[in-house]
C-alpha atoms as a PDB file:
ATOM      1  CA  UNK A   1      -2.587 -46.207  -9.438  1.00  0.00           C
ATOM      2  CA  UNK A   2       1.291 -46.105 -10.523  1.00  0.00           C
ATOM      3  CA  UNK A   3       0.369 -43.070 -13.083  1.00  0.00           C
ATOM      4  CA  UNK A   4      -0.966 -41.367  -9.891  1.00  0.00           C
ATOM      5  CA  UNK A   5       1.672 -42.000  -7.815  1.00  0.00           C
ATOM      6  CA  UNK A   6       4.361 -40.741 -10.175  1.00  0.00           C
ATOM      7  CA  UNK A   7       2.327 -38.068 -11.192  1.00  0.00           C
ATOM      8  CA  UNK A   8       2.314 -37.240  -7.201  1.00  0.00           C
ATOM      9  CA  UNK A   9       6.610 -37.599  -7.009  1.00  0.00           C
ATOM     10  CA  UNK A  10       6.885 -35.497 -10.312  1.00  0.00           C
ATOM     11  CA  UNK A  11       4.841 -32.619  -8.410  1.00  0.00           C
ATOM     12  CA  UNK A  12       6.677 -33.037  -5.204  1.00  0.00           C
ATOM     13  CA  UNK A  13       9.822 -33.143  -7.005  1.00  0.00           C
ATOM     14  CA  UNK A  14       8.859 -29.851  -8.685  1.00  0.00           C
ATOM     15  CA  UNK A  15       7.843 -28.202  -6.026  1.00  0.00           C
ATOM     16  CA  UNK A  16      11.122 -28.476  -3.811  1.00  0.00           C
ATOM     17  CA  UNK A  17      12.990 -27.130  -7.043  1.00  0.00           C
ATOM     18  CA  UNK A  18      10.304 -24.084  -6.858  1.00  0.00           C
ATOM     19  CA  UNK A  19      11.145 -23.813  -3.358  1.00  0.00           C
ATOM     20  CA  UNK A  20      14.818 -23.551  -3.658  1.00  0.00           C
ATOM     21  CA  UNK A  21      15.077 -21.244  -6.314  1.00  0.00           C
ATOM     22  CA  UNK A  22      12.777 -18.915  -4.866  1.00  0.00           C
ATOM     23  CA  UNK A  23      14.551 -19.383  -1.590  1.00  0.00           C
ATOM     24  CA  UNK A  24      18.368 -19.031  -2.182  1.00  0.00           C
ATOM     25  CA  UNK A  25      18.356 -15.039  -2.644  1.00  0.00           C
ATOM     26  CA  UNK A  26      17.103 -14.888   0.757  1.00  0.00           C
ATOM     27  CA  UNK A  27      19.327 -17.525   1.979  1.00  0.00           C
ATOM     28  CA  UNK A  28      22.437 -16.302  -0.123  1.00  0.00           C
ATOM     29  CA  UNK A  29      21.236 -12.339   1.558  1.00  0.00           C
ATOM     30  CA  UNK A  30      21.278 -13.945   5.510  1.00  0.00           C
ATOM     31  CA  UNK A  31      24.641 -15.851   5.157  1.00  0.00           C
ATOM     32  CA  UNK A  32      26.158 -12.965   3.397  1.00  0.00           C
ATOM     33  CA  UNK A  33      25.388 -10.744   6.270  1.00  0.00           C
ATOM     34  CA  UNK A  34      27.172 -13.440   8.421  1.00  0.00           C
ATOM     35  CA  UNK A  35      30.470 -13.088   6.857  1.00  0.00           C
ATOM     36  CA  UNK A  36      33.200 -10.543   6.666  1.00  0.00           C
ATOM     37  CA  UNK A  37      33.295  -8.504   3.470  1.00  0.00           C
ATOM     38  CA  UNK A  38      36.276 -10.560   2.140  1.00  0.00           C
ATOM     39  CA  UNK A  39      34.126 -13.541   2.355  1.00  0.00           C
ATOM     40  CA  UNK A  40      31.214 -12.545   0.005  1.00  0.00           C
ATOM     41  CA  UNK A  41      31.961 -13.576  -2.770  1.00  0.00           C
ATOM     42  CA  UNK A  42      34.455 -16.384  -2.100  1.00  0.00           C
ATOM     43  CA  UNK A  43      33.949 -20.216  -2.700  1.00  0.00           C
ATOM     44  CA  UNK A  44      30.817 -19.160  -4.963  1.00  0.00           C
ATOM     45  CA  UNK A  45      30.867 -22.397  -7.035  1.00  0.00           C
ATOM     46  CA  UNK A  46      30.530 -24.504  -3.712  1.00  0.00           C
ATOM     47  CA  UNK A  47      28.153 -25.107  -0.619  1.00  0.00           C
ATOM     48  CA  UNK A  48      30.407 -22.560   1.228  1.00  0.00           C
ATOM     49  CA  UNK A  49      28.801 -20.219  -0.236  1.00  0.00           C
ATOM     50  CA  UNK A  50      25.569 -20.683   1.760  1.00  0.00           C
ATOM     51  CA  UNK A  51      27.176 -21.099   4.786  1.00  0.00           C
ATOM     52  CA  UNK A  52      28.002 -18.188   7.584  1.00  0.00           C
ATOM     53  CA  UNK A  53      31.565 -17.223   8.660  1.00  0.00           C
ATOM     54  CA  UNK A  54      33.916 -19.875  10.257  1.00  0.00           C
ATOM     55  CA  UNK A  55      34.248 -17.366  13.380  1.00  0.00           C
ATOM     56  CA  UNK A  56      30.833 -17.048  15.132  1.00  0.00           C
ATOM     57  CA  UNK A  57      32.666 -13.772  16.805  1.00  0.00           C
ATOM     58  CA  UNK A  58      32.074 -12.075  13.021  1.00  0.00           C
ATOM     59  CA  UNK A  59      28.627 -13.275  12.494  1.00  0.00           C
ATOM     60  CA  UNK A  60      27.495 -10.069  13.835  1.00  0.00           C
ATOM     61  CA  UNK A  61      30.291  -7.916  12.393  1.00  0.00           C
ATOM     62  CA  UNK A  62      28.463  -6.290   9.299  1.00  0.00           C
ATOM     63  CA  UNK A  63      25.363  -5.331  11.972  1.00  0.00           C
ATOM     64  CA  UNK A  64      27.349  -3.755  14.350  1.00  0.00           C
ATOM     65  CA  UNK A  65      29.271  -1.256  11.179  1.00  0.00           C
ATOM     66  CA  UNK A  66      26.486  -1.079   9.928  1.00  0.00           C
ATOM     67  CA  UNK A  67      24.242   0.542  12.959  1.00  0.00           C
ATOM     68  CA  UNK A  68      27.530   2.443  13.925  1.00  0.00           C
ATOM     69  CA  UNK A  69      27.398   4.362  10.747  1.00  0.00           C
ATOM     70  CA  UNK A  70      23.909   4.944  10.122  1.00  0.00           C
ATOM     71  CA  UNK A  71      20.695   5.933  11.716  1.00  0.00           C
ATOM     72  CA  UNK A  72      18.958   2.726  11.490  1.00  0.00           C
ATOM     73  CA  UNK A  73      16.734   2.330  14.606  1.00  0.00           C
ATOM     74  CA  UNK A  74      15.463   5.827  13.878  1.00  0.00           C
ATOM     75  CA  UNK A  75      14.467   4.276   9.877  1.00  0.00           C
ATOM     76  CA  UNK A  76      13.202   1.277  11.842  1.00  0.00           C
ATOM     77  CA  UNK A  77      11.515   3.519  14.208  1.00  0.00           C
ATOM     78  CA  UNK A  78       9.933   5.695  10.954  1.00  0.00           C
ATOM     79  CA  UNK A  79       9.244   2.538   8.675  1.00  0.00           C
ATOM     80  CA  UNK A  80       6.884   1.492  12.236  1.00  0.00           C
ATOM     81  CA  UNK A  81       4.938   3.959  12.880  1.00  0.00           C
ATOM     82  CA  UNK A  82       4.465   4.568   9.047  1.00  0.00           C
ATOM     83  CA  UNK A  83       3.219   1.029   8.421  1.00  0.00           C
ATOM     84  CA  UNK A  84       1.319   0.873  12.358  1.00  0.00           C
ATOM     85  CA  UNK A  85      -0.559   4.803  11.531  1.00  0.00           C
ATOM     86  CA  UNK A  86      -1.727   3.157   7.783  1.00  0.00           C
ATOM     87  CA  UNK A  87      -2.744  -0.114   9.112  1.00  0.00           C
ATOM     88  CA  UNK A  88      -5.066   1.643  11.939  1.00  0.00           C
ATOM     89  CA  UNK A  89      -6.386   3.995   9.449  1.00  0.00           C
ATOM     90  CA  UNK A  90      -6.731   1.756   6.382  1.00  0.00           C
ATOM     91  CA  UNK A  91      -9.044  -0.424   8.560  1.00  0.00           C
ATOM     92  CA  UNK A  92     -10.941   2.740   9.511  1.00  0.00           C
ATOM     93  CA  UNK A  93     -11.445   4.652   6.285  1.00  0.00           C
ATOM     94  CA  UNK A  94     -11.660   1.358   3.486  1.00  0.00           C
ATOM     95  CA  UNK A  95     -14.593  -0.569   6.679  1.00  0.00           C
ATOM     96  CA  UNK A  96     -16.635   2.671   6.729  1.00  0.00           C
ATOM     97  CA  UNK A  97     -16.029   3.139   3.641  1.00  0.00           C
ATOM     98  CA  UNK A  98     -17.494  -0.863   2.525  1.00  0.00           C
ATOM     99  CA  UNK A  99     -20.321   0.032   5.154  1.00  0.00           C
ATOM    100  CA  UNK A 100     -21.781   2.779   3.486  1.00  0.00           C
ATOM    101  CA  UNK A 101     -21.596   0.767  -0.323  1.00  0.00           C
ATOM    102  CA  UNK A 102     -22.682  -2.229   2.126  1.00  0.00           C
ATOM    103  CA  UNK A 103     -25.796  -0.964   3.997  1.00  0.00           C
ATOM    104  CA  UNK A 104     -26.946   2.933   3.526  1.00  0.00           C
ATOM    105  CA  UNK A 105     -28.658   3.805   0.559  1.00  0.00           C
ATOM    106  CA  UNK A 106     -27.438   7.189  -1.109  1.00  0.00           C
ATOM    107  CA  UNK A 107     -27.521   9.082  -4.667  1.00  0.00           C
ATOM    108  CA  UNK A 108     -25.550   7.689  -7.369  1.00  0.00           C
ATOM    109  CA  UNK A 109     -24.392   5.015  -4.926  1.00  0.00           C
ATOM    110  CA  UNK A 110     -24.209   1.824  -7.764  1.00  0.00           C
ATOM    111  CA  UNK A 111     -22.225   4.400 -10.186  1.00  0.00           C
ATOM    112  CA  UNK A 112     -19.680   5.219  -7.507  1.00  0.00           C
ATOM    113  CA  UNK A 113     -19.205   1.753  -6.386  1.00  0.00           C
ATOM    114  CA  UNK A 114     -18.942   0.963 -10.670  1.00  0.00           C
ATOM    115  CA  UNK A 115     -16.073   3.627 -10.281  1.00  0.00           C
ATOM    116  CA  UNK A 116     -14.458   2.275  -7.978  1.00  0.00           C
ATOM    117  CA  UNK A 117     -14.297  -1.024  -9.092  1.00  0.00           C
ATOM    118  CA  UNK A 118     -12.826   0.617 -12.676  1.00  0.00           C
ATOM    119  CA  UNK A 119     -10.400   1.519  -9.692  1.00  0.00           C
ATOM    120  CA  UNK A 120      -8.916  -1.871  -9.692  1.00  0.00           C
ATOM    121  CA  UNK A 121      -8.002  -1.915 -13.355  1.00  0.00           C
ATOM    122  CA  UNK A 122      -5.902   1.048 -12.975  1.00  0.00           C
ATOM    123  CA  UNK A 123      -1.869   1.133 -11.722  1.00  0.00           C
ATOM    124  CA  UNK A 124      -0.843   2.904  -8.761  1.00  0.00           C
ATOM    125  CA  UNK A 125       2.121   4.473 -10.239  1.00  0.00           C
ATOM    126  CA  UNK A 126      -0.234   5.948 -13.028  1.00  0.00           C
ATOM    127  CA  UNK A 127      -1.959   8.424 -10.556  1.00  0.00           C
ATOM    128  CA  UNK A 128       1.471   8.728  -8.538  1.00  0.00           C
ATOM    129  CA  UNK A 129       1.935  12.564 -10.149  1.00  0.00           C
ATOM    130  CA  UNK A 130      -1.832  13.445  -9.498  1.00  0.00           C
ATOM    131  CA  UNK A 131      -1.394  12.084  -5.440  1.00  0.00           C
ATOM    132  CA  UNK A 132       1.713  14.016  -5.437  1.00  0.00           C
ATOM    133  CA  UNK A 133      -0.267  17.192  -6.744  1.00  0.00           C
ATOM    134  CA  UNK A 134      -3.127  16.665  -3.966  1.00  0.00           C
ATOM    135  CA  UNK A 135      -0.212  16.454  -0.765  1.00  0.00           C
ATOM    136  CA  UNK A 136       1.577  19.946  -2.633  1.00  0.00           C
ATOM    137  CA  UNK A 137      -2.203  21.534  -2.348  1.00  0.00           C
ATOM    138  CA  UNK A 138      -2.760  20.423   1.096  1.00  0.00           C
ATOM    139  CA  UNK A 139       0.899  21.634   2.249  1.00  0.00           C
ATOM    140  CA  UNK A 140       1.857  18.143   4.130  1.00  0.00           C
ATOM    141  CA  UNK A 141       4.843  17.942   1.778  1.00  0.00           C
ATOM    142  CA  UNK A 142       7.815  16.795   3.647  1.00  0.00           C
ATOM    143  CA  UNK A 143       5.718  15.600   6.524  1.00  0.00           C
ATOM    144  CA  UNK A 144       4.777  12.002   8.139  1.00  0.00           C
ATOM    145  CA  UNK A 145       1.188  12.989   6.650  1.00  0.00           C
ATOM    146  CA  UNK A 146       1.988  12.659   3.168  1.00  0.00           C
ATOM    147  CA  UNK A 147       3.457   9.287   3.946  1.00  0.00           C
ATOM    148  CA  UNK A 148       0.270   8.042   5.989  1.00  0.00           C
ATOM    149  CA  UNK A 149      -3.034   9.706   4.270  1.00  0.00           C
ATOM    150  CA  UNK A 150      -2.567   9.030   0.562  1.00  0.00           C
ATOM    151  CA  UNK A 151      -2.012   5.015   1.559  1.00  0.00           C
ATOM    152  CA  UNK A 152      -5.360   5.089   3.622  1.00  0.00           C
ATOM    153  CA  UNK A 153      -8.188   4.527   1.494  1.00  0.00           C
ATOM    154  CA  UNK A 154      -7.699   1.443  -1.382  1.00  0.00           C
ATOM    155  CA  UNK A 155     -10.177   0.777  -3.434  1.00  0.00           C
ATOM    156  CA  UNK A 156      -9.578  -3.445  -3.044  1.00  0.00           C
ATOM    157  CA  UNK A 157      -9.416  -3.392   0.544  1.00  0.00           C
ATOM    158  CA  UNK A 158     -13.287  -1.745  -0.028  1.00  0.00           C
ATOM    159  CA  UNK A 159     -14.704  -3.836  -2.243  1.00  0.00           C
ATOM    160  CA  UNK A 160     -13.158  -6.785   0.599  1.00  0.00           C
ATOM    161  CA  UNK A 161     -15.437  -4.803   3.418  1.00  0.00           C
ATOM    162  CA  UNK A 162     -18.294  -4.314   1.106  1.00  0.00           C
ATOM    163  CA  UNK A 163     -18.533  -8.436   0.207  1.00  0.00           C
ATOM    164  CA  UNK A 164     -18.090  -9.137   3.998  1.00  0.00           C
ATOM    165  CA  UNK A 165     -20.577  -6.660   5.366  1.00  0.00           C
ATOM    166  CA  UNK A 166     -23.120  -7.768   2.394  1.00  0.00           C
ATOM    167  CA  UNK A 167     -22.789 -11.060   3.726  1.00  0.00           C
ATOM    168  CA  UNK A 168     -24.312 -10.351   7.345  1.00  0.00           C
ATOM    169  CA  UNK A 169     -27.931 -11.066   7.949  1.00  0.00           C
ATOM    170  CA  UNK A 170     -30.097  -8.165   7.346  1.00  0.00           C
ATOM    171  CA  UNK A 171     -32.715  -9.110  10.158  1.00  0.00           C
ATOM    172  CA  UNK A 172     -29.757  -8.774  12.780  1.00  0.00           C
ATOM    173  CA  UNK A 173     -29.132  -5.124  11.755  1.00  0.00           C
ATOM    174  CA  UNK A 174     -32.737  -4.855  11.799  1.00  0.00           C
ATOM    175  CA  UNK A 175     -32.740  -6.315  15.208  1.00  0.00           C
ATOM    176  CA  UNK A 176     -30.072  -3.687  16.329  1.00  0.00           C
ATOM    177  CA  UNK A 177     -32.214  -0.723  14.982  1.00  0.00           C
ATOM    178  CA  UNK A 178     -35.050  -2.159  17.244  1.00  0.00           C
ATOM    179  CA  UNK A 179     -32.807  -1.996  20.200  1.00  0.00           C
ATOM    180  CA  UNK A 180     -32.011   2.070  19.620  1.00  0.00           C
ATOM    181  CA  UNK A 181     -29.098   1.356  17.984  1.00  0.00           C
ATOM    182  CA  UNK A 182     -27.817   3.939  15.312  1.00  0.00           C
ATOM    183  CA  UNK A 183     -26.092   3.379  11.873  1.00  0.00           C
ATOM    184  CA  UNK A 184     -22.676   4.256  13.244  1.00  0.00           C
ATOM    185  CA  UNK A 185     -23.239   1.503  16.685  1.00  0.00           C
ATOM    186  CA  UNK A 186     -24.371  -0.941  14.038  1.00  0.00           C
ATOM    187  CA  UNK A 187     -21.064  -0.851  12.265  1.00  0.00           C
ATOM    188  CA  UNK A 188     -18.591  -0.080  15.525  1.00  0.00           C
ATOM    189  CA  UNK A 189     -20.365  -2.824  17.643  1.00  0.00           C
ATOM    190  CA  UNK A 190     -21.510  -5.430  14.981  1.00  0.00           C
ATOM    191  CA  UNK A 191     -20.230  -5.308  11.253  1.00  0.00           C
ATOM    192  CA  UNK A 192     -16.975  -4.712  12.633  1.00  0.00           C
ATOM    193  CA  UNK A 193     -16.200  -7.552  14.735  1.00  0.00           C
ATOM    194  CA  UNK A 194     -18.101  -9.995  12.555  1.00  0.00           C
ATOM    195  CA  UNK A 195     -15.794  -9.228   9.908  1.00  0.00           C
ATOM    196  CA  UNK A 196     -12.565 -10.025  11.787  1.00  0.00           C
ATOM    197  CA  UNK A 197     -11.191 -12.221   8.558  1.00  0.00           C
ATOM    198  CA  UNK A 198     -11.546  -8.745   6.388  1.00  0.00           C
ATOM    199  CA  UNK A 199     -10.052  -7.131   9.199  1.00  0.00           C
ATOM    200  CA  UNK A 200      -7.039  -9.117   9.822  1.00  0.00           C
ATOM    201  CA  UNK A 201      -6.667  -9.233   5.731  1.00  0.00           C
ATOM    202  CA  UNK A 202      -6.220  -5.373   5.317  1.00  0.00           C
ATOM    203  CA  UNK A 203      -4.129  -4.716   7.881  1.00  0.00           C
ATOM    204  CA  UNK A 204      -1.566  -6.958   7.108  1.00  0.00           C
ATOM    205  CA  UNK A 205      -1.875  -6.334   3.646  1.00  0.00           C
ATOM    206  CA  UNK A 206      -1.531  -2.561   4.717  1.00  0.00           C
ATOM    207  CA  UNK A 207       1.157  -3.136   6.953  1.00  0.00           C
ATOM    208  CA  UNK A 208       2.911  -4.686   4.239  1.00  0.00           C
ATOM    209  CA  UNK A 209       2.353  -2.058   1.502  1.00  0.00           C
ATOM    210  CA  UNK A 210       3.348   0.722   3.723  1.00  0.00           C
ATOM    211  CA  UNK A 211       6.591  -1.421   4.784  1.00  0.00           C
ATOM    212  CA  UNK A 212       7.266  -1.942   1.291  1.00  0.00           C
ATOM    213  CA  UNK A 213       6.623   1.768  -0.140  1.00  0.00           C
ATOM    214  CA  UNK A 214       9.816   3.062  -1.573  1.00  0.00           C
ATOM    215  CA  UNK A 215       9.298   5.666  -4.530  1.00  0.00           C
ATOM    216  CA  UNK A 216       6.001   7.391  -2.730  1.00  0.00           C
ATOM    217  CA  UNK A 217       7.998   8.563   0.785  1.00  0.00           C
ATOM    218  CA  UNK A 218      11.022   9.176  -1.719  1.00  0.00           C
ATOM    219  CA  UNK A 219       8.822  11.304  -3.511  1.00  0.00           C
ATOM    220  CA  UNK A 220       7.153  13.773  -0.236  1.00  0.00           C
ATOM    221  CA  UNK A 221      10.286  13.051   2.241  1.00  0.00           C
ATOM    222  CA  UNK A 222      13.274  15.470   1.723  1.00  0.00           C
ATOM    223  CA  UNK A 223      14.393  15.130   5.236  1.00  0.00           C
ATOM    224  CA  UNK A 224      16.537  12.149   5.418  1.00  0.00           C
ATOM    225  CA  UNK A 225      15.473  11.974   9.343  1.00  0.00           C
ATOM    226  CA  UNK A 226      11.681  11.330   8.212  1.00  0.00           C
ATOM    227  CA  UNK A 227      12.835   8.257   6.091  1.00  0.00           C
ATOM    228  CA  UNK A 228      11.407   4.631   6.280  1.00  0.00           C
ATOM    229  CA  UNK A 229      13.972   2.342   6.324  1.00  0.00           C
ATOM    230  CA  UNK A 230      13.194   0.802   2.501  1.00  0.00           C
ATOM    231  CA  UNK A 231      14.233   4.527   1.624  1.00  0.00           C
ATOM    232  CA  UNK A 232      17.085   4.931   4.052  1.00  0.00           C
ATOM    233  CA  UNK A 233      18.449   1.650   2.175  1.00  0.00           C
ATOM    234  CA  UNK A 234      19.247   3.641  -0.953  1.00  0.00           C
ATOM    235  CA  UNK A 235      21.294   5.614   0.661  1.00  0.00           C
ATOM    236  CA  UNK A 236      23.300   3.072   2.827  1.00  0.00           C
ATOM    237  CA  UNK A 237      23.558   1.310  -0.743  1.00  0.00           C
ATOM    238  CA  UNK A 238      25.284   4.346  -2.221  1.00  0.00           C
ATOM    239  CA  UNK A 239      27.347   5.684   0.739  1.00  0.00           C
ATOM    240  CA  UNK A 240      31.137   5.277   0.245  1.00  0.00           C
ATOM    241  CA  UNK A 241      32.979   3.016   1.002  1.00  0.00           C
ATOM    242  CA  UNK A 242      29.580   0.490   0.455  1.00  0.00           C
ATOM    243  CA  UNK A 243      30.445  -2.624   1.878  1.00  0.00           C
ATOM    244  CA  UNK A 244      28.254  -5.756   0.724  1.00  0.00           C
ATOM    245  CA  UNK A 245      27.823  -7.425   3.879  1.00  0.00           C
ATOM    246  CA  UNK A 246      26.736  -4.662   5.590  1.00  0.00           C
ATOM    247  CA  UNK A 247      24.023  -3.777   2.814  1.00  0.00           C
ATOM    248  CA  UNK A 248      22.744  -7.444   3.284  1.00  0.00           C
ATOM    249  CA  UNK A 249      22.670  -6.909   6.807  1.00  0.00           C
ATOM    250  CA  UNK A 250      20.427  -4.100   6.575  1.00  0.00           C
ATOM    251  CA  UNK A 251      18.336  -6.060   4.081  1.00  0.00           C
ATOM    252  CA  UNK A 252      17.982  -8.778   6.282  1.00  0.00           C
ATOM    253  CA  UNK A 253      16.665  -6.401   8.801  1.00  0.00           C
ATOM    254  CA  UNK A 254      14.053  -4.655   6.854  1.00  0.00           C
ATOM    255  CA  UNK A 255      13.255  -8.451   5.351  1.00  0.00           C
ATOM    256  CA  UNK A 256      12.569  -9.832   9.209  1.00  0.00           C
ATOM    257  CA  UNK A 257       8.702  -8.520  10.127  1.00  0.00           C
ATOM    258  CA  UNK A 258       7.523  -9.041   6.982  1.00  0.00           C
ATOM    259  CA  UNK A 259       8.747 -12.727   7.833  1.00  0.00           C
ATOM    260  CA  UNK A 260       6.540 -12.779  11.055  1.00  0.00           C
ATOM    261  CA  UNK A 261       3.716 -10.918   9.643  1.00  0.00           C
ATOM    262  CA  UNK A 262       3.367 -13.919   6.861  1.00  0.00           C
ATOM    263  CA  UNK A 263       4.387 -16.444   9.525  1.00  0.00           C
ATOM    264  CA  UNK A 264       1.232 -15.328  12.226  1.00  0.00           C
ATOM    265  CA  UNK A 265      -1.000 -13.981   9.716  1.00  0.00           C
ATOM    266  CA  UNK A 266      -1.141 -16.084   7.038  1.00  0.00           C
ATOM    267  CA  UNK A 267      -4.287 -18.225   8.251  1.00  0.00           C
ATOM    268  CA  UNK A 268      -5.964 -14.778   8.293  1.00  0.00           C
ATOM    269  CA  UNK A 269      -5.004 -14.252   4.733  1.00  0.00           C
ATOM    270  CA  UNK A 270      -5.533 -17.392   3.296  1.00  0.00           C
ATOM    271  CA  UNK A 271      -9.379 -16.589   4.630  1.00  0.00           C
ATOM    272  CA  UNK A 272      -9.624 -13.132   3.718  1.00  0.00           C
ATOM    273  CA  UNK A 273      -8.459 -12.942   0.303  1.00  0.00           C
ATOM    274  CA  UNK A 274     -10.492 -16.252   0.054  1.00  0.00           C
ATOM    275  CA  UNK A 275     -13.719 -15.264   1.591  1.00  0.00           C
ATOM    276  CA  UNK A 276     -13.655 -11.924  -0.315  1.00  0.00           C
ATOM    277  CA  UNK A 277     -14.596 -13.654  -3.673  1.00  0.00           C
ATOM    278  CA  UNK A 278     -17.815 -15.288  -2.011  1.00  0.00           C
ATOM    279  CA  UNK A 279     -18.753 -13.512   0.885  1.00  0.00           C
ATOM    280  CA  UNK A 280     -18.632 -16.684   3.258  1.00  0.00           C
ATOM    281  CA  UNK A 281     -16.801 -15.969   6.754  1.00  0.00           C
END
């Protein structure tokens, strides 16, 4: 009984120390943002350190320079309706695509889905040149498209729809061809909404990755108006005179939906990511 109960206080114990050292950049990042630029770095060696500006009136100091100087609610603006266009359409193209390895019977269907899979094993950044090549043919260089289309289709976020959409009873499908319904009804008006755990996983897994992307915009974008705001960062970062504070205030910005997104989503993940390995919903 004692052995357990220590062995319960040692993992507690660790656990906070896990938590704090995973925690201070971000804490160190929000105070910094709270102080004038003199302040940074003061007082490092003490608790002051982690602890906002004397003078509420400068808590907001670095924000206001900061949006003064730059463009930032049109990055803010971009970085939205990049991550809101590949969320829609990542739900669109990787469920139709997990309905058809799901459901419809086709040619050479289990050696695409093996393909696919092989997919997994492979590093984004190794096919980064080859993507690039595809948007050049295509001529959506320099356009929101090249941000949005390449981000769309995933091969895990398939395999996810494909294990969900296995999982539903065969005899209600069947049921649904009885009543006239068609293949594309039986995935708009039942697979879909039965597989609102896969659902609510990709998006915010795609919302994420697109909020996230740096190097592929940085790669198709050359106008600096069309930049996200994890791109438009790099710049702020090495515009002269850079000033820390107001580099952590922008940092704290782009930091603050991925907050909410784990903060109201993460029951949806939890399930998702868990359900995906056994097909239960």
């Amino acid at each position: 009984m004692n052995s357990n109960k220590t062995t319960r206080v040692l993992f507690h114990i660790l656990s906070i120390l896990l938590v704090i050292l995973f925690i201070f950049p971000l804490i160190w990042m929000i105070v910094s943002s709270l102080k004038p630029e003199a302040e940074v770095y003061d007082n490092m060696g003490s608790l002051q350190a982690f602890l906002p500006s004397n003078h509420i009136s400068e808590w907001f100091g670095a924000y206001e320079s900061v949006f003064s100087r730059f463009s930032i609610f049109r990055y803010i603006l971009n970085s939205v309706f990049y991550a809101f266009s590949v969320t829609i359409g990542s739900i669109i193209v990787n469920s139709l695509a997990g309905y058809a390895f799901a459901v419809l019977n086709f040619r050479f269907k289990k050696l695409l889905f093996g393909l696919m899979i092989g997919l997994l094993a492979i590093p984004g950044e190794t096919i980064l040149i080859t993507k690039f090549v595809v948007t050049q043919k295509l001529g959506i260089l320099d356009t929101p498209l090249a941000v949005i289309l390449p981000l769309m289709a995933t091969p895990l976020y398939i395999y996810m729809f494909t294990i969900f959409f296995r999982a539903i009873s065969t005899e209600l499908q069947e049921s649904a061809v009885l009543d006239g319904a068609n293949k594309f009804q039986i995935y708009w008006k039942i697979m879909l909404p039965m597989s609102k755990p896969a659902v609510a996983t990709v998006g915010t897994l795609s919302f994420i990755m697109s909020w996230n992307d740096y190097i592929w915009p940085l790669m198709v974008l050359t106008n600096a108006d069309r930049y996200p705001l994890q791109v438009a960062i790099t710049n702020i970062n090495n515009t002269e005179p850079v000033y820390i504070n107001q580099v952590m205030a922008i940092l704290t910005l782009s930091t603050i939906p991925l907050i909410l997104i784990y903060v109201f989503f993460q029951k949806y993940l939890v399930q998702g990511l868990g359900a995906s390995g056994t097909g239960e919903k």
